[in-house]
PDB file of N, CA and C in Angstrom:
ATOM      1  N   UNK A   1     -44.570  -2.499 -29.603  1.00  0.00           N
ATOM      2  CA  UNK A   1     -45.567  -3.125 -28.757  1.00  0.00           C
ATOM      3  C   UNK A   1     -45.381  -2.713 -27.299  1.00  0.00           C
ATOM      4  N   UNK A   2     -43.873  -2.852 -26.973  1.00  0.00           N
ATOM      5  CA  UNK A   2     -43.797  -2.446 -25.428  1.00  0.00           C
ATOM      6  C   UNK A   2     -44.059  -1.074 -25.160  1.00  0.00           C
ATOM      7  N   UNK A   3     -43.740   0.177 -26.007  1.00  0.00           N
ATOM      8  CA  UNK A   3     -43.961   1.496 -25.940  1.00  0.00           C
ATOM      9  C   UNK A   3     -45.501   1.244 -25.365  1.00  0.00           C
ATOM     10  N   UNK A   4     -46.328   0.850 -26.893  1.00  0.00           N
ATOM     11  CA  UNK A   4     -47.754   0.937 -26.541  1.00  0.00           C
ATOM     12  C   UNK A   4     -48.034   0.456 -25.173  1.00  0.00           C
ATOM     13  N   UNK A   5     -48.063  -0.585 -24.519  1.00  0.00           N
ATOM     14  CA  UNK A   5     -48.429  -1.661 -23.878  1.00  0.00           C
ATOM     15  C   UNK A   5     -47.809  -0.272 -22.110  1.00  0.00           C
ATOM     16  N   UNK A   6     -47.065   0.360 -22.307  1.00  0.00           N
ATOM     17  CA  UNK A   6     -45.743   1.379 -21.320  1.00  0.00           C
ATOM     18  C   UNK A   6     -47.308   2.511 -21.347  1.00  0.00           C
ATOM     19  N   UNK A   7     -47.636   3.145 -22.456  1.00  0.00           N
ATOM     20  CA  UNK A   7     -48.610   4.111 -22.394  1.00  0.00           C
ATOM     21  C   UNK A   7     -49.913   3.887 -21.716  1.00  0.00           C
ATOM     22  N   UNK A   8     -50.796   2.749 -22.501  1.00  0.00           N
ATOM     23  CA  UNK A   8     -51.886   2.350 -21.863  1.00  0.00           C
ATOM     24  C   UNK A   8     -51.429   2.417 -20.453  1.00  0.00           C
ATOM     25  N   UNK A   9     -50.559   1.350 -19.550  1.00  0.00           N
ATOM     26  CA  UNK A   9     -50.535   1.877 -18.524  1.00  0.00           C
ATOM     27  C   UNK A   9     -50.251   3.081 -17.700  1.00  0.00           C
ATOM     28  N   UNK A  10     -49.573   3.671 -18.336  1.00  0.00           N
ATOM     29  CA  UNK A  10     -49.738   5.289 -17.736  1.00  0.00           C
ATOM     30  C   UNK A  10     -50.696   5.437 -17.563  1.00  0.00           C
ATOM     31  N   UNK A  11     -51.510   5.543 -18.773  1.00  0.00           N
ATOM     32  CA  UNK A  11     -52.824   6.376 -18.686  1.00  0.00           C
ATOM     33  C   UNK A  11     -53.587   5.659 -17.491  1.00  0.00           C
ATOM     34  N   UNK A  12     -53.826   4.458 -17.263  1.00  0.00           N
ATOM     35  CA  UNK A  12     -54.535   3.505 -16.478  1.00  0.00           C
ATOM     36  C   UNK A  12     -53.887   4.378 -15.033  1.00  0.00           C
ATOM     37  N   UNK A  13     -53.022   4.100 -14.905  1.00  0.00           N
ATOM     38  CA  UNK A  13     -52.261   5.241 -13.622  1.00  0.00           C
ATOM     39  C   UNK A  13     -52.906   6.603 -13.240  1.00  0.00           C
ATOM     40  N   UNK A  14     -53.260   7.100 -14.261  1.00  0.00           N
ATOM     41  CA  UNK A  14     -53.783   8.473 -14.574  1.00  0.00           C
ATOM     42  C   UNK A  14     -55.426   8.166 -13.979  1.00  0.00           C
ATOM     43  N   UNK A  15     -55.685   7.162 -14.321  1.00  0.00           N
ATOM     44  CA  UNK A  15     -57.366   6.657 -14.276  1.00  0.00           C
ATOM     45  C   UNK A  15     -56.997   6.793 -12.629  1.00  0.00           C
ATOM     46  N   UNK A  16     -56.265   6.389 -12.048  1.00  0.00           N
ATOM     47  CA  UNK A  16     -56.795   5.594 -10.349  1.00  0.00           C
ATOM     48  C   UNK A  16     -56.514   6.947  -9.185  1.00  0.00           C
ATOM     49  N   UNK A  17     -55.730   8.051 -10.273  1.00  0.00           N
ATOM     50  CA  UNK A  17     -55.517   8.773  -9.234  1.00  0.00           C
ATOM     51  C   UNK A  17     -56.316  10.088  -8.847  1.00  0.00           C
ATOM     52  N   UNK A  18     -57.617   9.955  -9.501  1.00  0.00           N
ATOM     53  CA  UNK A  18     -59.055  10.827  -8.475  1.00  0.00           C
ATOM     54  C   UNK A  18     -59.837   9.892  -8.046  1.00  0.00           C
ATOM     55  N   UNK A  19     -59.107   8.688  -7.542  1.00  0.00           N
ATOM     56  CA  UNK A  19     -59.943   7.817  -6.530  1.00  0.00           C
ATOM     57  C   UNK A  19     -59.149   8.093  -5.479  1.00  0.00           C
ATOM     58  N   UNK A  20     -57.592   8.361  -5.207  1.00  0.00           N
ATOM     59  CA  UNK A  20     -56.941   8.710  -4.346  1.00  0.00           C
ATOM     60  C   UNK A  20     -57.048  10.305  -4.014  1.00  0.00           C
ATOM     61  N   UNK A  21     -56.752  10.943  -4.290  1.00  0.00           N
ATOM     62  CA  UNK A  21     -57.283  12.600  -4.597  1.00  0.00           C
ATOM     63  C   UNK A  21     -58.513  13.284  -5.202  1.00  0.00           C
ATOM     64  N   UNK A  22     -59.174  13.964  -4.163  1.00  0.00           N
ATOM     65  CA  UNK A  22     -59.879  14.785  -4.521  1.00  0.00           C
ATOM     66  C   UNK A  22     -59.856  15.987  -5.317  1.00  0.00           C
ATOM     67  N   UNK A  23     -58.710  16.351  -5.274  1.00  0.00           N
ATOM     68  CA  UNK A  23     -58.347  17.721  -5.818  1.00  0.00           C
ATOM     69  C   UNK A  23     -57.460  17.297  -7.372  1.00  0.00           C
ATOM     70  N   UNK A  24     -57.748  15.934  -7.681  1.00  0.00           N
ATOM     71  CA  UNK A  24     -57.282  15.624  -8.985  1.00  0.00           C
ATOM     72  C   UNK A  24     -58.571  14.751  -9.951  1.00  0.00           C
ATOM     73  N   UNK A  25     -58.449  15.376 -10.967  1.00  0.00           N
ATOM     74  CA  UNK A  25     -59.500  15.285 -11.793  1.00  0.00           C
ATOM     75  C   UNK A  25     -58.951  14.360 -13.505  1.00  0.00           C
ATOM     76  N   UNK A  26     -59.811  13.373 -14.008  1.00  0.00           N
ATOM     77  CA  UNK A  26     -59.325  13.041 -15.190  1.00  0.00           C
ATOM     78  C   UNK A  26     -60.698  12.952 -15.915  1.00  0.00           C
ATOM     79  N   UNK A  27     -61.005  13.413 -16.921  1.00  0.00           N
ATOM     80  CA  UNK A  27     -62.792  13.199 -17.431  1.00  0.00           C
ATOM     81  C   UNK A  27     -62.527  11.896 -18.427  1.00  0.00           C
ATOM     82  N   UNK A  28     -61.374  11.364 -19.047  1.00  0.00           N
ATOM     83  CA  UNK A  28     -62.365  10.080 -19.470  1.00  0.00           C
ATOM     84  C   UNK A  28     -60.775   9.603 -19.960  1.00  0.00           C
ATOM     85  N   UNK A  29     -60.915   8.472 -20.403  1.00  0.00           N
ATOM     86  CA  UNK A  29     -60.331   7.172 -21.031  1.00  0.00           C
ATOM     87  C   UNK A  29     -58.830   8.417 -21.799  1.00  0.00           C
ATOM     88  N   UNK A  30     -59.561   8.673 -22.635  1.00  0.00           N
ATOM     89  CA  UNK A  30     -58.999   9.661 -23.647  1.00  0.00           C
ATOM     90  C   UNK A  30     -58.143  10.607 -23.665  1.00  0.00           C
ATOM     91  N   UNK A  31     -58.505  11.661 -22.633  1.00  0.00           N
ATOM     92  CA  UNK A  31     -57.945  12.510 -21.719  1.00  0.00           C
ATOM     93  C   UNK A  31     -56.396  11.969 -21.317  1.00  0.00           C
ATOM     94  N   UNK A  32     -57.393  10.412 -20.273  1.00  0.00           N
ATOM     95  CA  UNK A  32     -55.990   9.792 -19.891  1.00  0.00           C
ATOM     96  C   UNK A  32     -54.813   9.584 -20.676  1.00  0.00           C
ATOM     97  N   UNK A  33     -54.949   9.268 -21.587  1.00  0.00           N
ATOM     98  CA  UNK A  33     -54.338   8.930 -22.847  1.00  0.00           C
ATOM     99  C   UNK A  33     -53.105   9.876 -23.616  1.00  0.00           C
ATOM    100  N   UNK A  34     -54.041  11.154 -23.743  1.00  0.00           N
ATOM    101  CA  UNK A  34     -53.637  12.753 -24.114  1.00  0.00           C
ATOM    102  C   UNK A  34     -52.026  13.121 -22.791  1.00  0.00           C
ATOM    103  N   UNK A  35     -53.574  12.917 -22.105  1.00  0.00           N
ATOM    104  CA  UNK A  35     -52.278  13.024 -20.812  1.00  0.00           C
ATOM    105  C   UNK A  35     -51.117  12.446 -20.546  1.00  0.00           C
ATOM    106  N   UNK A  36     -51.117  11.061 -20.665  1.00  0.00           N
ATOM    107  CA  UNK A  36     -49.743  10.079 -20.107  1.00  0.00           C
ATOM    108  C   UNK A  36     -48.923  10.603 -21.461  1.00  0.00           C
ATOM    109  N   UNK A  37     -49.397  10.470 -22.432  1.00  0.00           N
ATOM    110  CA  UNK A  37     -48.690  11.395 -23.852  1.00  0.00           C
ATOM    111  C   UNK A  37     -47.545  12.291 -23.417  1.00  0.00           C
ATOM    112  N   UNK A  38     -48.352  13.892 -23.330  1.00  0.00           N
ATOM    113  CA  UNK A  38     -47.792  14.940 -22.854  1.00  0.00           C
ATOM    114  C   UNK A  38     -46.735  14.707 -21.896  1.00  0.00           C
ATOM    115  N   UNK A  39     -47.111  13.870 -20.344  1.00  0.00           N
ATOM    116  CA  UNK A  39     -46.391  13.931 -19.808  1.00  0.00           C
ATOM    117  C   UNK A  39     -45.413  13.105 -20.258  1.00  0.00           C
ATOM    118  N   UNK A  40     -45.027  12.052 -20.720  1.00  0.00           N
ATOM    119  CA  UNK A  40     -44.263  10.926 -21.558  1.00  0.00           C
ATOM    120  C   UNK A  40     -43.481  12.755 -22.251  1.00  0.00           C
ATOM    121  N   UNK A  41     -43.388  13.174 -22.871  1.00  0.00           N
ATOM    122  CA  UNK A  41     -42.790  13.863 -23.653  1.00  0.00           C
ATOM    123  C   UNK A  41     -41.914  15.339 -22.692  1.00  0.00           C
ATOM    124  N   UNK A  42     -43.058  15.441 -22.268  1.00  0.00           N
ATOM    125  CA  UNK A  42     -42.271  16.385 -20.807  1.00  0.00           C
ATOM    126  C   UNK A  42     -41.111  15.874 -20.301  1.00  0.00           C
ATOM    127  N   UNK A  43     -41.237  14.542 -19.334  1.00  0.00           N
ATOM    128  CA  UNK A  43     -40.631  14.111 -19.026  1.00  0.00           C
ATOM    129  C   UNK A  43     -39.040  13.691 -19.561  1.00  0.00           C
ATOM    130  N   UNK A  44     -39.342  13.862 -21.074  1.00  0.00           N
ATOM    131  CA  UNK A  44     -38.077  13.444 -21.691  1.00  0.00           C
ATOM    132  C   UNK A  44     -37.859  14.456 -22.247  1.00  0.00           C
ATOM    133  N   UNK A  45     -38.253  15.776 -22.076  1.00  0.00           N
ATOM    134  CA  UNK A  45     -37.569  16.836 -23.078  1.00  0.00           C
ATOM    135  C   UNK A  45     -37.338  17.714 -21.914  1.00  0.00           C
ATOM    136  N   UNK A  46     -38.309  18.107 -21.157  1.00  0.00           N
ATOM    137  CA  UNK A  46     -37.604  18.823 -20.284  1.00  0.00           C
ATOM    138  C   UNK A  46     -37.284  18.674 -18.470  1.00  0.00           C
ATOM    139  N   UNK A  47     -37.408  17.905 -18.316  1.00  0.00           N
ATOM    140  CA  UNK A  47     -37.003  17.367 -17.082  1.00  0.00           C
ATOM    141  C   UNK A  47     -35.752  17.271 -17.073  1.00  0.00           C
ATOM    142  N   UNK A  48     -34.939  16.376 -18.172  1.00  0.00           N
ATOM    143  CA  UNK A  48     -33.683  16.540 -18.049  1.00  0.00           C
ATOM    144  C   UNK A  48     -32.598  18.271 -17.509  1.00  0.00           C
ATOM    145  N   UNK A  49     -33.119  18.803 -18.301  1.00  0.00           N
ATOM    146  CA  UNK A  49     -32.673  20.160 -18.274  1.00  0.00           C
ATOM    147  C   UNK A  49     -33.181  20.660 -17.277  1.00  0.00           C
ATOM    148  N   UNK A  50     -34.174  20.826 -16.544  1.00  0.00           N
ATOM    149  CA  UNK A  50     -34.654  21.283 -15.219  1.00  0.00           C
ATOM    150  C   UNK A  50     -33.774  20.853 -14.152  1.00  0.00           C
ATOM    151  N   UNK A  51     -33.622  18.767 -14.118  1.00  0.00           N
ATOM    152  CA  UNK A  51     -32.801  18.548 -13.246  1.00  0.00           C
ATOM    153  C   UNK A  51     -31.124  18.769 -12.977  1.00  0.00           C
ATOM    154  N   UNK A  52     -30.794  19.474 -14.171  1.00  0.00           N
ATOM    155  CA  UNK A  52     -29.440  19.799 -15.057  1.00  0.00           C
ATOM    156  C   UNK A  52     -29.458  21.655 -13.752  1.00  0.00           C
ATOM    157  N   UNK A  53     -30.250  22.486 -14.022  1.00  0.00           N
ATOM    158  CA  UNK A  53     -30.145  23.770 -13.612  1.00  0.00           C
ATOM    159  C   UNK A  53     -30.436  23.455 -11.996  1.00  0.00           C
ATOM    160  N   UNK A  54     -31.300  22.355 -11.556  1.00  0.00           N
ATOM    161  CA  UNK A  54     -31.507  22.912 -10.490  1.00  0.00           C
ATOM    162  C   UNK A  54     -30.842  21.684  -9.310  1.00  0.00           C
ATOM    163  N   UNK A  55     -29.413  21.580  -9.984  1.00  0.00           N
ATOM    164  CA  UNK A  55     -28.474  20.411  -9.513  1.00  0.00           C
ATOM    165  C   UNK A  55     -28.194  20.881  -8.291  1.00  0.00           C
ATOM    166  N   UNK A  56     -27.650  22.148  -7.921  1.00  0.00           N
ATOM    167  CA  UNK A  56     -27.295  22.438  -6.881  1.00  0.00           C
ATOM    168  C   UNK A  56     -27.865  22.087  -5.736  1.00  0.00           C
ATOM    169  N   UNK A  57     -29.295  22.704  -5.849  1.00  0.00           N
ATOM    170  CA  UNK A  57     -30.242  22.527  -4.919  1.00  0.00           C
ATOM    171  C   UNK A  57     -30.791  20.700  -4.586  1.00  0.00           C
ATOM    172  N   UNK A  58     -30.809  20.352  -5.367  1.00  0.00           N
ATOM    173  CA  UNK A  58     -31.153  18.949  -5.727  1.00  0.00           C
ATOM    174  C   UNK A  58     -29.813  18.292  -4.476  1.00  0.00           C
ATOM    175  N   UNK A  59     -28.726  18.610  -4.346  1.00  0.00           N
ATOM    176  CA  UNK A  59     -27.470  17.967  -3.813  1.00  0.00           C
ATOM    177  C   UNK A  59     -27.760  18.526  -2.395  1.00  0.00           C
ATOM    178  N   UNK A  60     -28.298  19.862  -2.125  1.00  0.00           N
ATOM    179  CA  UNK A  60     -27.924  20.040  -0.944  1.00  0.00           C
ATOM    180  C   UNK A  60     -29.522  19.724  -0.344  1.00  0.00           C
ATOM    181  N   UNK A  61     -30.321  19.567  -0.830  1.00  0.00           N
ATOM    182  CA  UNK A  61     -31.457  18.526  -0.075  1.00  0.00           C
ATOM    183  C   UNK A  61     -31.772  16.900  -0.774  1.00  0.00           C
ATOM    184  N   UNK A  62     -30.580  16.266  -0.706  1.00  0.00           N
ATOM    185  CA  UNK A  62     -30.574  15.004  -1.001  1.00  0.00           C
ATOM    186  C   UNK A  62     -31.217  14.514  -1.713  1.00  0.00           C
ATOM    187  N   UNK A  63     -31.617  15.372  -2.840  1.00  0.00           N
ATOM    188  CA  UNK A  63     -32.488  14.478  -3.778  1.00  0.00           C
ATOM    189  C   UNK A  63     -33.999  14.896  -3.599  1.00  0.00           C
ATOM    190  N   UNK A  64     -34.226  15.835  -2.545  1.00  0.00           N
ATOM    191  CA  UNK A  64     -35.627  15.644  -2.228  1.00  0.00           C
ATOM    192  C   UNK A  64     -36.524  16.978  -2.952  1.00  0.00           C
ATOM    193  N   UNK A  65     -35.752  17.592  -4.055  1.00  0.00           N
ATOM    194  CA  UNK A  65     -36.420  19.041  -4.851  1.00  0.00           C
ATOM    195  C   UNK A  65     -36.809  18.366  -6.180  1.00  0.00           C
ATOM    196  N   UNK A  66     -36.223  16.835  -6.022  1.00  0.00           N
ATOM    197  CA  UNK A  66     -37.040  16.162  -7.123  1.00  0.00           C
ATOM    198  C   UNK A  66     -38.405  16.175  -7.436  1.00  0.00           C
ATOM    199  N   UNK A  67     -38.608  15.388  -6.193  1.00  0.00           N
ATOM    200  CA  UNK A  67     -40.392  15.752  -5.659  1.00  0.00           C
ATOM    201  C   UNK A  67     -41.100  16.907  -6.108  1.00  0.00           C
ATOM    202  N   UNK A  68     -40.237  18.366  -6.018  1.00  0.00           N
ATOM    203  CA  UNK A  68     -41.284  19.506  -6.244  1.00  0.00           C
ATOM    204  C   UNK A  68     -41.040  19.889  -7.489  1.00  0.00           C
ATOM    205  N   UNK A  69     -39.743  19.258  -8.324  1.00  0.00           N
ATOM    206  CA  UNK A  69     -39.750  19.400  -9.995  1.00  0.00           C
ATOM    207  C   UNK A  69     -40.486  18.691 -10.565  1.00  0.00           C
ATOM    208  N   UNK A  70     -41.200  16.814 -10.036  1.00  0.00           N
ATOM    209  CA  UNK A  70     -41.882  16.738 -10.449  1.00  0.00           C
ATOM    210  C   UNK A  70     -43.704  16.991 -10.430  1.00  0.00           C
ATOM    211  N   UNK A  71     -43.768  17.230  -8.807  1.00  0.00           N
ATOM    212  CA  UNK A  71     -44.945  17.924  -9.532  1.00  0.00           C
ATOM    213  C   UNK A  71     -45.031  19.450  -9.916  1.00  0.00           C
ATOM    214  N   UNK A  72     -44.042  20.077 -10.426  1.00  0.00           N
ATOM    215  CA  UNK A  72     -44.231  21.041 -11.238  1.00  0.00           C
ATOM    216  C   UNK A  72     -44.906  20.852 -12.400  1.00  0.00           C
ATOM    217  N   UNK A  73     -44.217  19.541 -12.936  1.00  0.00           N
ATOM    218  CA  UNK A  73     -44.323  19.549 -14.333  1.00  0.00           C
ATOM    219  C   UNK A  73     -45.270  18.820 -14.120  1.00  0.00           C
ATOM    220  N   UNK A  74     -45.993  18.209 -13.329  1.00  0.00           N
ATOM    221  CA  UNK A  74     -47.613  17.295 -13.436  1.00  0.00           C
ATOM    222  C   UNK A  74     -48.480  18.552 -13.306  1.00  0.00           C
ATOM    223  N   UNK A  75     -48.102  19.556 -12.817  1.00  0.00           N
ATOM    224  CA  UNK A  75     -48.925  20.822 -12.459  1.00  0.00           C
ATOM    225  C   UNK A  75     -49.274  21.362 -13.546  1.00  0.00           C
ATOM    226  N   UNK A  76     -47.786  22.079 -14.362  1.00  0.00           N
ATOM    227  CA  UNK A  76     -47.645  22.196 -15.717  1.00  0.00           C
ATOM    228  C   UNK A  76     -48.725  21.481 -16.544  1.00  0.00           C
ATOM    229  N   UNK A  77     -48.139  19.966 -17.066  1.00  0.00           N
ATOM    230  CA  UNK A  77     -49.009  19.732 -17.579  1.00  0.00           C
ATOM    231  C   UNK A  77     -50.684  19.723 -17.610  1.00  0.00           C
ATOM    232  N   UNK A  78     -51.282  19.823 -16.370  1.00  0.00           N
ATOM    233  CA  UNK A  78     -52.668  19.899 -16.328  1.00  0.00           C
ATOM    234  C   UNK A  78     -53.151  21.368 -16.353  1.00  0.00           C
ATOM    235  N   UNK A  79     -52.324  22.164 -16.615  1.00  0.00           N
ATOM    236  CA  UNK A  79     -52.792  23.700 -17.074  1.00  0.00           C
ATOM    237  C   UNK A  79     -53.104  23.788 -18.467  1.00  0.00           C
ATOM    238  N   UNK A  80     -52.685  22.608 -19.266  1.00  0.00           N
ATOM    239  CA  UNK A  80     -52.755  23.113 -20.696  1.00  0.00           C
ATOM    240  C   UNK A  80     -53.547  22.022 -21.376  1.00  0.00           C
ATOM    241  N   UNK A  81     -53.840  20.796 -20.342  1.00  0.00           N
ATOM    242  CA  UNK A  81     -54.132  19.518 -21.468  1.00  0.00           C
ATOM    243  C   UNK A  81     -55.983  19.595 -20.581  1.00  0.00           C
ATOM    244  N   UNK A  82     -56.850  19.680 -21.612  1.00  0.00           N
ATOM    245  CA  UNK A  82     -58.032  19.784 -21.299  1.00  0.00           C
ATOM    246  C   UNK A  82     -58.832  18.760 -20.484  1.00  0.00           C
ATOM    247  N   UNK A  83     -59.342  18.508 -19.635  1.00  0.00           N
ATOM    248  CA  UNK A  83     -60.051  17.881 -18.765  1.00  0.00           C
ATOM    249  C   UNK A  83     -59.108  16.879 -17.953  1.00  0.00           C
ATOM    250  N   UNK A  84     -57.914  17.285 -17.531  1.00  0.00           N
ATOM    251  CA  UNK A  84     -56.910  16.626 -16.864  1.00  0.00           C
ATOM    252  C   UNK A  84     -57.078  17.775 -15.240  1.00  0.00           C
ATOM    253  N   UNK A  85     -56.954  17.693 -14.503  1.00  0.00           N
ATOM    254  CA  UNK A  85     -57.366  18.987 -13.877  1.00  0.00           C
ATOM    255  C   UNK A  85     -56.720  18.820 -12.453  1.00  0.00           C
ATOM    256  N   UNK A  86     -55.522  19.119 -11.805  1.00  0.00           N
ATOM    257  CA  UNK A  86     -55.418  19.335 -10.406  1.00  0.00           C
ATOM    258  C   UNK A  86     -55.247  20.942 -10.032  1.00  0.00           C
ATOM    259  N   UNK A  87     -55.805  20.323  -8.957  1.00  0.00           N
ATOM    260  CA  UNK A  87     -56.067  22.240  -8.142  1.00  0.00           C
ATOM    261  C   UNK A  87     -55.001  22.988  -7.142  1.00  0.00           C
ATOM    262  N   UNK A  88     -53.919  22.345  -7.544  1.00  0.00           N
ATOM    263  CA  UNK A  88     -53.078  23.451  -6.669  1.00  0.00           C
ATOM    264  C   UNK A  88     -51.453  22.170  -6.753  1.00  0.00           C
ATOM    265  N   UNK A  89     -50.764  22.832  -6.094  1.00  0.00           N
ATOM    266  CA  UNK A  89     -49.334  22.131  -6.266  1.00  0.00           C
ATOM    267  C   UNK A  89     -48.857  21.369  -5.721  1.00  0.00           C
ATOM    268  N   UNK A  90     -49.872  21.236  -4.088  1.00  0.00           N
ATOM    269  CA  UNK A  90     -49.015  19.902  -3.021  1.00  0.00           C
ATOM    270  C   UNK A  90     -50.014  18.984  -3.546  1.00  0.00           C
ATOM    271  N   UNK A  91     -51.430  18.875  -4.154  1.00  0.00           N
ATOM    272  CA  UNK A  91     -51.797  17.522  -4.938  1.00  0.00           C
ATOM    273  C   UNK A  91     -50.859  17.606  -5.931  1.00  0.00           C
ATOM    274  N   UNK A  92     -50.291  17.904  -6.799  1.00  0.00           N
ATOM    275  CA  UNK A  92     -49.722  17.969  -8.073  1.00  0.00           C
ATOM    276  C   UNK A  92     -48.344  16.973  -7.561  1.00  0.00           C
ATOM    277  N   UNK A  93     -47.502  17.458  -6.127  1.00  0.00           N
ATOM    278  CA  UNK A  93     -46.871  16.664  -5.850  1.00  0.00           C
ATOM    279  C   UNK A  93     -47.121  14.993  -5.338  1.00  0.00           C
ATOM    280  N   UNK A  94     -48.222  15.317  -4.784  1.00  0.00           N
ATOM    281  CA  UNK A  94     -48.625  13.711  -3.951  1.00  0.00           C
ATOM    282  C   UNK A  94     -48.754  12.954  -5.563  1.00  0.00           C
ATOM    283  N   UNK A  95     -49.765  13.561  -6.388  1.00  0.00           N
ATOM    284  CA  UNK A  95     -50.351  12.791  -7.614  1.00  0.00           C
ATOM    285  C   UNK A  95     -49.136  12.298  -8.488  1.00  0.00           C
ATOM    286  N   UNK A  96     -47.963  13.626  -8.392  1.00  0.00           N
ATOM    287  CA  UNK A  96     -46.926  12.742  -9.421  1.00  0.00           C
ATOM    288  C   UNK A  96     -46.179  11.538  -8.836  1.00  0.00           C
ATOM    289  N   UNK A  97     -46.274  11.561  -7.446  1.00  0.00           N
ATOM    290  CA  UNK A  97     -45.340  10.285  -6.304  1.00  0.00           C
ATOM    291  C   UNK A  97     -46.435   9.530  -6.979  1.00  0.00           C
ATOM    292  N   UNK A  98     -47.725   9.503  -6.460  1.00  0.00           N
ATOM    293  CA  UNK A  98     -48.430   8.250  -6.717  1.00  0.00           C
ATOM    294  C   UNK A  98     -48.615   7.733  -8.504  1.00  0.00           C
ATOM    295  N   UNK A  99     -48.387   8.645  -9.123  1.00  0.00           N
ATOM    296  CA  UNK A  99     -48.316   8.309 -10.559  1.00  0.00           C
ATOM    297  C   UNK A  99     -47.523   7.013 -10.574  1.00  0.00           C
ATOM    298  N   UNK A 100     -46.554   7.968 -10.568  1.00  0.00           N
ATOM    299  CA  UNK A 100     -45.331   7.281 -10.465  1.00  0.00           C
ATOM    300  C   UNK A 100     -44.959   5.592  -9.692  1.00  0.00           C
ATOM    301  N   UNK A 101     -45.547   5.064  -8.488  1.00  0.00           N
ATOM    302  CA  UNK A 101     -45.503   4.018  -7.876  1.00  0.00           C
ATOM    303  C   UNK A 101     -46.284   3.480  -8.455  1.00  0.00           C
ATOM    304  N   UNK A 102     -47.931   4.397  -8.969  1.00  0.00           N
ATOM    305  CA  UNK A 102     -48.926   2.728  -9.894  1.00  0.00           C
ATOM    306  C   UNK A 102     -48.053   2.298 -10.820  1.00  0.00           C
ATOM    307  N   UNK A 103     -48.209   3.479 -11.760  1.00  0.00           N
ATOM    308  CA  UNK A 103     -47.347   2.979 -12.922  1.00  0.00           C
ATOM    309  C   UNK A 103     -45.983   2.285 -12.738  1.00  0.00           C
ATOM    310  N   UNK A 104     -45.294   2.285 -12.096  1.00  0.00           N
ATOM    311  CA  UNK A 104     -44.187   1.110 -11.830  1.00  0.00           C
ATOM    312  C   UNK A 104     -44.519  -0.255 -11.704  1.00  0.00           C
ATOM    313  N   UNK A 105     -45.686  -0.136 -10.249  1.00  0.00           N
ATOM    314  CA  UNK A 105     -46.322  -1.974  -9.589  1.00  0.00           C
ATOM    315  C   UNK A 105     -46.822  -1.924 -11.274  1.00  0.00           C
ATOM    316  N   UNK A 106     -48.100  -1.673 -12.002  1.00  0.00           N
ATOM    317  CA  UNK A 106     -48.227  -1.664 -12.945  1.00  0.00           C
ATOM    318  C   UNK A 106     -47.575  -2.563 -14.173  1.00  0.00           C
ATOM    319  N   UNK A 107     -46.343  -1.697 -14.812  1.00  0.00           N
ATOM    320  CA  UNK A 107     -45.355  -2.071 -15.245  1.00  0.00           C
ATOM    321  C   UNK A 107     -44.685  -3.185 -14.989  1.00  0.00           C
ATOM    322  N   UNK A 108     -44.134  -3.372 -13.857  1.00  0.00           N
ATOM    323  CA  UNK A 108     -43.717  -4.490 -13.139  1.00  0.00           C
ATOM    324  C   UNK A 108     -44.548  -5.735 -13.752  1.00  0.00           C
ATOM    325  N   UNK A 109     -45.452  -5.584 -13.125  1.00  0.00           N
ATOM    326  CA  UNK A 109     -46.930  -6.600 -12.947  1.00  0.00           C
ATOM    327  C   UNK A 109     -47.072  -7.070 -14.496  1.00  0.00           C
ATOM    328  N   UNK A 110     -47.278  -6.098 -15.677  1.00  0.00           N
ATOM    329  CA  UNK A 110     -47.683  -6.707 -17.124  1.00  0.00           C
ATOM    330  C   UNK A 110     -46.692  -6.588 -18.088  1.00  0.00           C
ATOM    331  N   UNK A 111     -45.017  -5.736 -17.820  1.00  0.00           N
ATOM    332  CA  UNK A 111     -43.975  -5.821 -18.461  1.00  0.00           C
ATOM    333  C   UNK A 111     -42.962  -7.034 -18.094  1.00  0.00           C
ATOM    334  N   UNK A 112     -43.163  -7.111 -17.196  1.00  0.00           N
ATOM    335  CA  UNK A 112     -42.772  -8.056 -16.559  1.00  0.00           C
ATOM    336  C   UNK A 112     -42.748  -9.930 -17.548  1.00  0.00           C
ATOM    337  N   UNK A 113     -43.874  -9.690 -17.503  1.00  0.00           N
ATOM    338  CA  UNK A 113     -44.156 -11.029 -18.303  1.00  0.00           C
ATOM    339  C   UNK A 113     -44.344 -11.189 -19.930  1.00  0.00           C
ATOM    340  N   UNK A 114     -44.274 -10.030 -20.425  1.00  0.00           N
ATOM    341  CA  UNK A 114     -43.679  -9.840 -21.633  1.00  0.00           C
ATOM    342  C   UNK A 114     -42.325 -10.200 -21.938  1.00  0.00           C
ATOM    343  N   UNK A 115     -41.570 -10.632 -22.694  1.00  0.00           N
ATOM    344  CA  UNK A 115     -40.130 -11.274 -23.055  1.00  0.00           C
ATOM    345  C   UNK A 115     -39.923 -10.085 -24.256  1.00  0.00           C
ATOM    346  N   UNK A 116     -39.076  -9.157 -23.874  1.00  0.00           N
ATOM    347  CA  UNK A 116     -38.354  -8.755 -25.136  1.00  0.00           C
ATOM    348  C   UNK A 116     -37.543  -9.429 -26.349  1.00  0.00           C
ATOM    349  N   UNK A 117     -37.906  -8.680 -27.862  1.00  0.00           N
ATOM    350  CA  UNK A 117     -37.121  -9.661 -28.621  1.00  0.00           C
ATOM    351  C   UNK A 117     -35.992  -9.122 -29.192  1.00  0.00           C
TER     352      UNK A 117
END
């Protein structure tokens, strides 16, 4: 239930962010869906290993090449998943920060009041 309940809001995340960006595109409900998917799976298969190779760099700018690994992989992903669409790589970065903060308040907000059993 919580997985499900974790996705829908992604995707809902996914919904708000070509009201914030122009240069980011989502065509429908579905898409969103496809999308928070993919990235849900990215995120756990290869991010790890990205942040694994590119440790060095990661240490000597404090953490802050996070930012451009993740919107790599928000970039990434909208090259391959159909009607998901950003146009270049510094939206790809703003869109994965802001992903990232809805979907948390989000989370927060309706996981929150769910009781695990």
């Amino acid at each position: 239930m919580r997985l499900l309940v974790t996705w829908l809001i992604n995707a809902l995340a996914l919904l708000a962010l070509p009201t914030i960006f122009e240069s980011i595109r989502v065509d429908g409900f579905l898409t969103a869906l496809v999308t928070a998917l993919v990235l849900g799976f990215i995120n756990s298969l290869i991010r790890p290993a990205l942040m694994l190779l590119t440790l060095p760099i990661n240490i000597l700018t404090l953490g802050l090449f996070t930012f451009v690994i993740n919107g790599l992989l928000f970039w990434f992903v909208a090259s391959f998943v159909h009607g998901f669409i950003v146009t270049g790589f510094w939206p790809a970065v703003g869109g994965a920060i802001m992903y990232g903060i809805i979907s948390w308040a989000l989370s927060a907000l309706v996981l929150g009041k769910i009781k695990p059993r």
